[in-house]
Protein backbone atom coordinates (compact mmCIF):
# COMPACT_ATOMS: atom_id res chain seq x y z
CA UNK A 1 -15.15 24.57 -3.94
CA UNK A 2 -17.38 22.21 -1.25
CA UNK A 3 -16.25 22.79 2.15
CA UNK A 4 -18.06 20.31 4.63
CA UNK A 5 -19.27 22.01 7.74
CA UNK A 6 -19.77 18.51 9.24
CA UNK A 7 -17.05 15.64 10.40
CA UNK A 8 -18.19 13.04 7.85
CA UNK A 9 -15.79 11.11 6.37
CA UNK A 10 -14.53 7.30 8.08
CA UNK A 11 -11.42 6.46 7.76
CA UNK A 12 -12.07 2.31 8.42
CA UNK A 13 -8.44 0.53 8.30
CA UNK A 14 -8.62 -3.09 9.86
CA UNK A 15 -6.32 -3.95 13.03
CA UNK A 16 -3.11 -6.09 12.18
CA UNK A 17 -5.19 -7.71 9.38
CA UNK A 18 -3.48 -10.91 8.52
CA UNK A 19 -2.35 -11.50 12.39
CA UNK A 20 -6.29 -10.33 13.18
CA UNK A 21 -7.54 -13.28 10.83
CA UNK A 22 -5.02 -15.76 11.65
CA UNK A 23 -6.27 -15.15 15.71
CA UNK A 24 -9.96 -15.05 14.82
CA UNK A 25 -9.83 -18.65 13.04
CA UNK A 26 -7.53 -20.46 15.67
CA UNK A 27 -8.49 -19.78 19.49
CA UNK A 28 -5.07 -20.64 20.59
CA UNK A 29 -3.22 -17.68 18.97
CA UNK A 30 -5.77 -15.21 20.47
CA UNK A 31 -3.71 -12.78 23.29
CA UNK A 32 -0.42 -14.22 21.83
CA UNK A 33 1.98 -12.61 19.82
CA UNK A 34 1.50 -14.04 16.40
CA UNK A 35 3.96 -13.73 13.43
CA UNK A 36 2.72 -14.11 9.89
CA UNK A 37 5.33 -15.22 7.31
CA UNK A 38 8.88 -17.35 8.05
CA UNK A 39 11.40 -15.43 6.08
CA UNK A 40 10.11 -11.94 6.21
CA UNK A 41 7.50 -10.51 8.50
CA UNK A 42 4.26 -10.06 6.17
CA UNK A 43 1.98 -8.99 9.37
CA UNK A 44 2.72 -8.87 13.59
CA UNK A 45 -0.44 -8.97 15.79
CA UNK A 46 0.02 -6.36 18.42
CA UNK A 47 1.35 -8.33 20.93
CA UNK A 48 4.27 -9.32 18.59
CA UNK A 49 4.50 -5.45 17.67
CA UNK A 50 5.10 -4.26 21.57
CA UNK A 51 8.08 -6.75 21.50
CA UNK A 52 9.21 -4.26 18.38
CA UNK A 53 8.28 -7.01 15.37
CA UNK A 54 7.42 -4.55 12.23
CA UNK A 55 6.04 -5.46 9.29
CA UNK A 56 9.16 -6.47 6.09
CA UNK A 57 11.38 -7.37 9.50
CA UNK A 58 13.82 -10.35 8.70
CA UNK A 59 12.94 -13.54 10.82
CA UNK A 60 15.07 -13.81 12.44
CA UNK A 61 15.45 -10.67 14.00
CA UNK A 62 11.79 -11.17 14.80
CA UNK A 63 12.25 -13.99 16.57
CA UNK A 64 14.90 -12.44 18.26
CA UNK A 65 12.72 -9.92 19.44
CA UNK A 66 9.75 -12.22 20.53
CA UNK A 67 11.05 -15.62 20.86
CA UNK A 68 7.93 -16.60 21.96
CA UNK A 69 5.99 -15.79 19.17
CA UNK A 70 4.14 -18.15 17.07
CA UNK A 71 5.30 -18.25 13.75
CA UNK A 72 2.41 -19.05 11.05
CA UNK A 73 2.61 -19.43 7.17
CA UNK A 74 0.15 -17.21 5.52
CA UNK A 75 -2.90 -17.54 3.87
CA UNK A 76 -3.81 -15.51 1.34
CA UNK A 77 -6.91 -16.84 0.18
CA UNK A 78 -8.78 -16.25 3.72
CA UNK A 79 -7.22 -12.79 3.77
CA UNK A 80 -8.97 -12.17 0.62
CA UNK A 81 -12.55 -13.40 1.68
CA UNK A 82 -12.07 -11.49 5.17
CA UNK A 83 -11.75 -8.56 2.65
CA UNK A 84 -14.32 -8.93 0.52
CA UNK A 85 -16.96 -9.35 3.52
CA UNK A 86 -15.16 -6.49 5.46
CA UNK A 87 -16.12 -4.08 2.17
CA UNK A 88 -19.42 -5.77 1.93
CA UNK A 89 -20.28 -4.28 5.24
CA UNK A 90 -18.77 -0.86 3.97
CA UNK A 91 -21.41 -0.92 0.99
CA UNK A 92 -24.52 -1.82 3.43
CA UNK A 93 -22.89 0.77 5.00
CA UNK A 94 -22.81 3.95 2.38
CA UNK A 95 -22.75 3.80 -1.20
CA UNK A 96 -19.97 5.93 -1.35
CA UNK A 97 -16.70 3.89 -0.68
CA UNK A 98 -13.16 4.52 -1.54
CA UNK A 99 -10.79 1.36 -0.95
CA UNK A 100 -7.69 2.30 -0.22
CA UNK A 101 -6.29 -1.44 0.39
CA UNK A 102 -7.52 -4.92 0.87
CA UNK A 103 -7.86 -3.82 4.73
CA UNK A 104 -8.77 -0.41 4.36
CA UNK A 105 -11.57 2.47 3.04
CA UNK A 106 -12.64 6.07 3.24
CA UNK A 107 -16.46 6.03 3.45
CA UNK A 108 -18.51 9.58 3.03
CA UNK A 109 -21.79 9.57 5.23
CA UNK A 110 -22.68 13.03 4.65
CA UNK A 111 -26.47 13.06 3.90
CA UNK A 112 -27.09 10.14 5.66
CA UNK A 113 -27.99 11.45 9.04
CA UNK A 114 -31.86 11.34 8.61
CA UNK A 115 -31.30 7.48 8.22
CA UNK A 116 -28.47 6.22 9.91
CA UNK A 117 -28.15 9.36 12.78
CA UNK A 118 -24.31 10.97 13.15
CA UNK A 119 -21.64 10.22 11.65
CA UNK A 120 -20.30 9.04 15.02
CA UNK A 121 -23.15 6.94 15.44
CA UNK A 122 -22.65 5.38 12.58
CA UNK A 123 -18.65 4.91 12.66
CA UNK A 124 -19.74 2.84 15.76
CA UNK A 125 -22.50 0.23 14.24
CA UNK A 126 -19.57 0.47 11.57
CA UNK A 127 -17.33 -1.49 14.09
CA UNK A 128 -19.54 -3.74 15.02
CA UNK A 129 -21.05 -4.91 11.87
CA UNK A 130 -17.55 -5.55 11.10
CA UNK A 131 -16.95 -8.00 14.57
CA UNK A 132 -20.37 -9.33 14.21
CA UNK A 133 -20.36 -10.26 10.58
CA UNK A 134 -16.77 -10.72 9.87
CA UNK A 135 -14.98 -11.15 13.78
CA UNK A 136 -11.85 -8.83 12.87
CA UNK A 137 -11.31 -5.72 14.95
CA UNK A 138 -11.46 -2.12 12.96
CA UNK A 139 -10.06 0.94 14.08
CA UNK A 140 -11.98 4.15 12.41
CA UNK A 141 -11.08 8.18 12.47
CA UNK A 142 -13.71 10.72 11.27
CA UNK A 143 -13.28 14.15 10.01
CA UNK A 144 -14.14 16.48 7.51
CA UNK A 145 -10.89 15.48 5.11
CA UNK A 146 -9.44 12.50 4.05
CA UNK A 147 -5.87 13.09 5.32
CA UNK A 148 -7.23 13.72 9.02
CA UNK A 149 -9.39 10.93 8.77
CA UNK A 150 -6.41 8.30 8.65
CA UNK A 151 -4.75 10.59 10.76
CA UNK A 152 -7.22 10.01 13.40
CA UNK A 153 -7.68 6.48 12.73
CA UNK A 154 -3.61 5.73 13.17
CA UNK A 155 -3.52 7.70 16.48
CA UNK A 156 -6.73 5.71 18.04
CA UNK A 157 -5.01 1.85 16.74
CA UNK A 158 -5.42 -0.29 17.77
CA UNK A 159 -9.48 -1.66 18.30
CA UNK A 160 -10.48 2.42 18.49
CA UNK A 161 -12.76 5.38 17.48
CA UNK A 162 -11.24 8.83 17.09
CA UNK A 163 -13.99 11.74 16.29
CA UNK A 164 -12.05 15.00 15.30
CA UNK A 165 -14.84 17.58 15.44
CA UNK A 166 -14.69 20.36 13.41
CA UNK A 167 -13.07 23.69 14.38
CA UNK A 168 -10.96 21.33 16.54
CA UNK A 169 -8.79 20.11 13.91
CA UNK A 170 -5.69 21.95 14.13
CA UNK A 171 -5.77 21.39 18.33
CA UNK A 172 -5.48 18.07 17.69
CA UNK A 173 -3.18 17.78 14.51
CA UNK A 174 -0.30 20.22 15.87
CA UNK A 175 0.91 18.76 18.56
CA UNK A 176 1.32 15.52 16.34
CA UNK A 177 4.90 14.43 15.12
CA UNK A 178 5.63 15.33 11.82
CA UNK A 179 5.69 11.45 11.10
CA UNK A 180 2.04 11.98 10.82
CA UNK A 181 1.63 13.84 8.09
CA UNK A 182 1.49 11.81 4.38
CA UNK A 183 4.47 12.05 2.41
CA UNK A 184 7.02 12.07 5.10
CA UNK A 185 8.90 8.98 5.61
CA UNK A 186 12.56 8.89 7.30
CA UNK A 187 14.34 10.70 4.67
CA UNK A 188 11.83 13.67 4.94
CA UNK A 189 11.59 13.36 8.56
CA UNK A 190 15.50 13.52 8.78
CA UNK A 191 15.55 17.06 6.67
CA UNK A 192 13.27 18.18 9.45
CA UNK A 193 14.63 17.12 12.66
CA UNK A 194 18.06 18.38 11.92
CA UNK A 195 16.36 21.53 11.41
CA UNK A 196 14.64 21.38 15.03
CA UNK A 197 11.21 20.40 13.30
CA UNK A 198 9.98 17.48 15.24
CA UNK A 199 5.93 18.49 15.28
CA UNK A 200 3.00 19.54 12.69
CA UNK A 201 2.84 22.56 15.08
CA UNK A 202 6.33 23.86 13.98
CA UNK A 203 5.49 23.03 9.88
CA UNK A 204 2.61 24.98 10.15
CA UNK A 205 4.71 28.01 11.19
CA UNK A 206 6.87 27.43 8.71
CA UNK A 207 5.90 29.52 5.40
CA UNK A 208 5.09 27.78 2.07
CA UNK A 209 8.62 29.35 0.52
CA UNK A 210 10.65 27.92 3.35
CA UNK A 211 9.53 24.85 3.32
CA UNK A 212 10.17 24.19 -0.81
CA UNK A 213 13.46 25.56 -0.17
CA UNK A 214 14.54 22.49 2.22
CA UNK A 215 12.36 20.26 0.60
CA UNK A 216 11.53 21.19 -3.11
CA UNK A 217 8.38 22.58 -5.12
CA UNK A 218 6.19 19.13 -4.27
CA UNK A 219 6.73 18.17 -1.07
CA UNK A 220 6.78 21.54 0.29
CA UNK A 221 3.07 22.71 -1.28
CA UNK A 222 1.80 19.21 0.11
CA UNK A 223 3.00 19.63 3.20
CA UNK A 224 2.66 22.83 3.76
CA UNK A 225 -1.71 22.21 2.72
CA UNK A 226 -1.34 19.43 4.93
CA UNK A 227 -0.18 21.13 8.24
CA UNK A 228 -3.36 23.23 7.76
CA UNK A 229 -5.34 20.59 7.37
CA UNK A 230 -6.29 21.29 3.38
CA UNK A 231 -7.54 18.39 1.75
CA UNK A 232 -10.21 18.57 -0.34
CA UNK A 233 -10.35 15.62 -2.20
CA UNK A 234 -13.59 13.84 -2.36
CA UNK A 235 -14.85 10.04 -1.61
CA UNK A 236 -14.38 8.67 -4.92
CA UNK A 237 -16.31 5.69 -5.92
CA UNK A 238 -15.24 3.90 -8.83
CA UNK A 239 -11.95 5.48 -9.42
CA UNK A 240 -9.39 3.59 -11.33
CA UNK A 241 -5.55 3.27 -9.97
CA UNK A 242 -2.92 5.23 -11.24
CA UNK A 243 -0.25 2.92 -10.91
CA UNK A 244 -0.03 -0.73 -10.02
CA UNK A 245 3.45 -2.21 -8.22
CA UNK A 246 4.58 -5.63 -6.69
CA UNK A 247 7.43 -5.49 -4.66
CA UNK A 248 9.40 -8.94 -2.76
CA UNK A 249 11.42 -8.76 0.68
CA UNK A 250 14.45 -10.39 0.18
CA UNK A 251 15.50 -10.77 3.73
CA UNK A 252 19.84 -9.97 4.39
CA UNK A 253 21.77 -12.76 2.70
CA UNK A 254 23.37 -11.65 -0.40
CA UNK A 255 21.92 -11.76 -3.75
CA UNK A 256 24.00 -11.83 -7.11
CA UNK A 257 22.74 -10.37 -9.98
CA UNK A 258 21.27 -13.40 -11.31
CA UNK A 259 19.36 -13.55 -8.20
CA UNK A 260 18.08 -9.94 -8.42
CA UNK A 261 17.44 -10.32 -12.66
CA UNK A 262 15.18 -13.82 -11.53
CA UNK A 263 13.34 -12.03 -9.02
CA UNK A 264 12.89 -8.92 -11.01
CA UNK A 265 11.37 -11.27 -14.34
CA UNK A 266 8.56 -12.73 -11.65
CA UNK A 267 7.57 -9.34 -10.80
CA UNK A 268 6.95 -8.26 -14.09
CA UNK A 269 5.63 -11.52 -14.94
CA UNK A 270 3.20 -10.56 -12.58
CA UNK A 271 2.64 -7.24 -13.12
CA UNK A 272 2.27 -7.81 -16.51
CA UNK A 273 -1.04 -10.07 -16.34
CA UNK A 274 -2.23 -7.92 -14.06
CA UNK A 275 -1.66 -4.74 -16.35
CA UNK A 276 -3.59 -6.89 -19.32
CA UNK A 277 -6.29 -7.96 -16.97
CA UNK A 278 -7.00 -5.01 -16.18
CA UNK A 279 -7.18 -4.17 -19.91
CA UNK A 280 -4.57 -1.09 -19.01
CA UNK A 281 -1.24 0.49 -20.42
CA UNK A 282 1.72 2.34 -18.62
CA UNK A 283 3.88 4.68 -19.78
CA UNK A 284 6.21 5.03 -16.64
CA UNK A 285 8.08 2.04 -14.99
CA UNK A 286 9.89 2.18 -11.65
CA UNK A 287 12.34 0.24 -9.50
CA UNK A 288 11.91 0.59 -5.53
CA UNK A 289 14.92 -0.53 -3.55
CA UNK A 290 15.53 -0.65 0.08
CA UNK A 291 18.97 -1.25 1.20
CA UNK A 292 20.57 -3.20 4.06
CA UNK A 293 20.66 0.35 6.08
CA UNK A 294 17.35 0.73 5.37
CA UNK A 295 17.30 3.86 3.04
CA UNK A 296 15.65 3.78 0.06
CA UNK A 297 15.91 4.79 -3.54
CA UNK A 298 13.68 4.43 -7.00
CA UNK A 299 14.61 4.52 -10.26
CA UNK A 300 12.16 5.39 -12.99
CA UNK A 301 11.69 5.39 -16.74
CA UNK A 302 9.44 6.94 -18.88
CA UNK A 303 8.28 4.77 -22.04
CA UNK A 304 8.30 7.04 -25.71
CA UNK A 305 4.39 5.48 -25.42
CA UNK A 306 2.22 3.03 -23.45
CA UNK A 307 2.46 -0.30 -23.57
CA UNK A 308 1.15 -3.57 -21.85
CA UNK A 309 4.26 -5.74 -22.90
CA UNK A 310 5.42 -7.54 -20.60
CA UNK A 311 9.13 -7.73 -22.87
CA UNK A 312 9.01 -3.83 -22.95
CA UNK A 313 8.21 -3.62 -19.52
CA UNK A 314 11.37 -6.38 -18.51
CA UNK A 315 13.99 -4.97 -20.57
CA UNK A 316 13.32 -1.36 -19.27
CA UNK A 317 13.25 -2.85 -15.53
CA UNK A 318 16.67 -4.44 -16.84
CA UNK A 319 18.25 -1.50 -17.39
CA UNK A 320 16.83 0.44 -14.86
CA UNK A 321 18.37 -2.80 -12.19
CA UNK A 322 21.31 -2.72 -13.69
CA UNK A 323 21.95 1.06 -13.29
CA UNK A 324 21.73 0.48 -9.88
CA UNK A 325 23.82 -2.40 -9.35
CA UNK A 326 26.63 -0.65 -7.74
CA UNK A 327 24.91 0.92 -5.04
CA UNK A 328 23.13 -2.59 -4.42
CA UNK A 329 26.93 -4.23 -4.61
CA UNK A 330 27.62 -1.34 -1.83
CA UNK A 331 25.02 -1.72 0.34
CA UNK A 332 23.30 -4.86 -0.08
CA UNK A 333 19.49 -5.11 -0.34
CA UNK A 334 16.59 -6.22 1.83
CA UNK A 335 13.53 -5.58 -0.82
CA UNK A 336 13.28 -5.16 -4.83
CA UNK A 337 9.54 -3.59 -6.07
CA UNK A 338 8.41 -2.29 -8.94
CA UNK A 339 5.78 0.03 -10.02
CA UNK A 340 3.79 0.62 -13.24
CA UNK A 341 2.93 4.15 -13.48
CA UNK A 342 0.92 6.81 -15.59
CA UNK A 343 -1.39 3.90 -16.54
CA UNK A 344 -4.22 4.67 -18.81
CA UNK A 345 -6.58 2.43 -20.78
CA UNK A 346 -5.57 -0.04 -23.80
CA UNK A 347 -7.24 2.10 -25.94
CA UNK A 348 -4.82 4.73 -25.55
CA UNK A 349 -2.46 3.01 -27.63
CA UNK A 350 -2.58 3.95 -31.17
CA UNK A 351 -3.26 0.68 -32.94
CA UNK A 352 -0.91 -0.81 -36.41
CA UNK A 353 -1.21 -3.50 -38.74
CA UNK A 354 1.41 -6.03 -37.95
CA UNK A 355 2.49 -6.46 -41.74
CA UNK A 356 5.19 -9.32 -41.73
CA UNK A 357 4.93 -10.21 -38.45
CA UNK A 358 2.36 -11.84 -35.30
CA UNK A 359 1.10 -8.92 -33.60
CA UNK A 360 3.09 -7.65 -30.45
CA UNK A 361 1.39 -8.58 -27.64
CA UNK A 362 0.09 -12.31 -28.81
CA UNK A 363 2.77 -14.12 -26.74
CA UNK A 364 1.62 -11.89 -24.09
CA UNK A 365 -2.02 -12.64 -24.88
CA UNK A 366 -1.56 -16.47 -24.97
CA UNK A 367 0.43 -16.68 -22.06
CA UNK A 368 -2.47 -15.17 -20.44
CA UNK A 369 -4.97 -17.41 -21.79
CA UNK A 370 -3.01 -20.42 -20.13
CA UNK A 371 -2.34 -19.36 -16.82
CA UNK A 372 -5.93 -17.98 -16.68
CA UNK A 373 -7.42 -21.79 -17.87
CA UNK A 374 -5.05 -23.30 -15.68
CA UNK A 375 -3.41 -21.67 -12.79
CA UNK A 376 -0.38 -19.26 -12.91
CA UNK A 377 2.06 -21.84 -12.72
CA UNK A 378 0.97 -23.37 -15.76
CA UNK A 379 3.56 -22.03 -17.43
CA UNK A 380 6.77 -20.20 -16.09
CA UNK A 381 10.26 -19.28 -17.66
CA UNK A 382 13.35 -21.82 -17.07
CA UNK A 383 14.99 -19.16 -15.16
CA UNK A 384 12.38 -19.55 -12.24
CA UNK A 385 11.95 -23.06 -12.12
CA UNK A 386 12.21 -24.21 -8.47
CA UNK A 387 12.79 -20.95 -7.29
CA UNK A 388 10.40 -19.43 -4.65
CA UNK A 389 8.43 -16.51 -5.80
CA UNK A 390 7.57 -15.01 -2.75
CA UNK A 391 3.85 -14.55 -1.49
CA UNK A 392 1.32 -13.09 -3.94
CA UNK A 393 -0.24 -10.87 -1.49
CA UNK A 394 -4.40 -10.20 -2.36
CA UNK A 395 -5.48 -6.80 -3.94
CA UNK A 396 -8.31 -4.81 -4.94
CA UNK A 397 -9.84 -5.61 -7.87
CA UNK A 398 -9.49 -2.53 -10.18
């Protein structure tokens, strides 16, 4: 197995992206708090954020918070070209880029020290190729794995460089909260705390055994290579996604069921053109849910075979919703998402000759056709006329 010796992969992840662009193109919002998004927070600048405005917040508890922040609508389309020339500069950059999201990448620069000098060097023309060519602050973390990398590049946010050298890794991961580490959300992080874990430090100690005892066969192994800083996934150029997911903030009011079902058809809608676009299958679907106490919970099927239907897709979703209805009728809900996992290629499905009937998939396929020749809302279902679909936030392409 490669070990690297040297401190050479960025970790690039854009500063409060939306809120960054909205400040770059209007002088007056720059040094203000600025809110993206009326209904649901979609982004807080960090002057918003040191009020407490996060990211999926209602409103009005935002404005609450900060009443004197400015409240803009978003714009998706000049979030997308921000991207595109943020990753162009990641290219002129190295060859070898992994995007992680529209507003950040890990970037490999080992063997490039002959032409570009360090990797800290070169983290730092990084930044400002990015403020030159693009004017949007970038934070960036280097080390010699991934995880560490954003690790770094979280703790220096915002506007910073973090270098972790090597052999220093563990002095500066331990004394970290255990918040830090990937995979551990509240849920996790409650398991730990009431157990008097509140640091990396203390899950390092912990051995491998113990720690899938309290938190099962997964998330103990991952955490466990994680606390010692093992990682050894590579830069990967080119990969495809393993699962694709769209999910809609739906604020505190109460939604019926009809509500929920409406919402739920747009997402697959969605995810559905995206899937075929893509020219992919999934075998697994799942429903994210966040309640009004903020605790979460997925349910998840797994399809006898791939598919790219989008009626397959909708009537598993249906059932997997309506499963879940009580809790939702218990709790109430703030957000509704769904994924589409285990994806694979179209040609994984084992084709048939459609004797008797059109072949599944040409509604799909025409639908497509029209929303691709002229716009998306070219054609919609009766159910979601009038109805606000929530933003289509931008993504990388796949």
């Amino acid at each position: 197995m490669f070990v690297r010796t040297e401190a050479t992969i960025l970790h690039a992840d854009l500063d409060a992206f939306y809120a960054s662009v909205e400040q770059r193109d209007d002088a007056s919002l720059r040094g203000r708090p600025v809110i993206v998004g009326g209904g649901v927070v979609l982004a807080a600048s960090y002057e918003a954020k040191a009020c407490g405005v996060r990211t999926a917040m209602g409103g009005w508890q935002a404005r609450a918070l900060c009443p004197d922040a400015v409240v803009v609508p978003p714009r998706m389309k000049a979030y997308s070209a921000a991207s595109k020339a943020v990753f162009s500069v990641f290219r002129n950059t190295t060859p070898l880029v992994e995007g992680i999201s529209i507003d950040e990448a890990f970037l490999d620069v080992a063997g490039l020290k002959r032409l570009r000098g360090e990797p800290a060097d070169i983290a730092v023309r990084l930044r400002e190729d990015v403020l030159r060519e693009v004017g949007l602050p970038i934070t960036v973390g280097v080390a010699r794995t991934k995880f560490l990398a954003k690790v770094a590049s979280a703790v220096a946010k915002p506007d910073g460089l973090l270098v972790v050298p090597p052999g220093g890794e563990l002095d500066f991961l331990h004394p970290l909260p255990v918040e830090r580490l990937w995979g551990v959300g509240r849920v996790t992080a409650e398991r730990l705390h009431s157990r008097g874990i509140t640091t990396v430090a203390q899950v390092a100690d912990l051995a491998e055994g113990r720690l899938v005892s309290m938190l099962g066969r997964a998330a103990g192994h991952h955490l466990h290579a994680l606390a010692h800083n093992r990682d050894p996934r590579p830069v990967r150029v080119g990969k495809r996604r393993g699962s694709i997911g769209s999910q809609r903030a739906l604020g505190r009011r109460p939604r019926t069921a009809e509500d929920l079902d409406a919402i739920l058809l747009g997402i697959v809608d969605r995810l559905g053109r995206r899937l075929r676009a893509a020219h992919r299958v999934c075998r697994t679907v799942v429903l994210r849910l966040r309640f009004a106490d903020s605790s979460r919970a997925t349910r998840s099927h797994t399809l006898p075979e791939p598919t790219a239907s989008t009626q397959v897709v909708l009537s598993t979703a249906r059932d997997l919703l309506a499963g879940a209805m009580p809790i939702i009728e218990k709790q109430g809900i703030t957000l509704l998402g769904l994924s589409l996992a285990n994806l694979d290629d179209e040609n994984a499905i084992q084709l048939t000759l459609p004797f008797g009937k059109a072949p599944e998939g040409s509604l799909d396929a025409t639908l497509d056709d029209l929303r691709e020749r002229y716009g998306a809302a070219a054609v919609t279902r009766a159910v979601l006329l009038g109805k606000d679909q929530g933003v289509q936030v931008p993504l990388l392409p796949d």
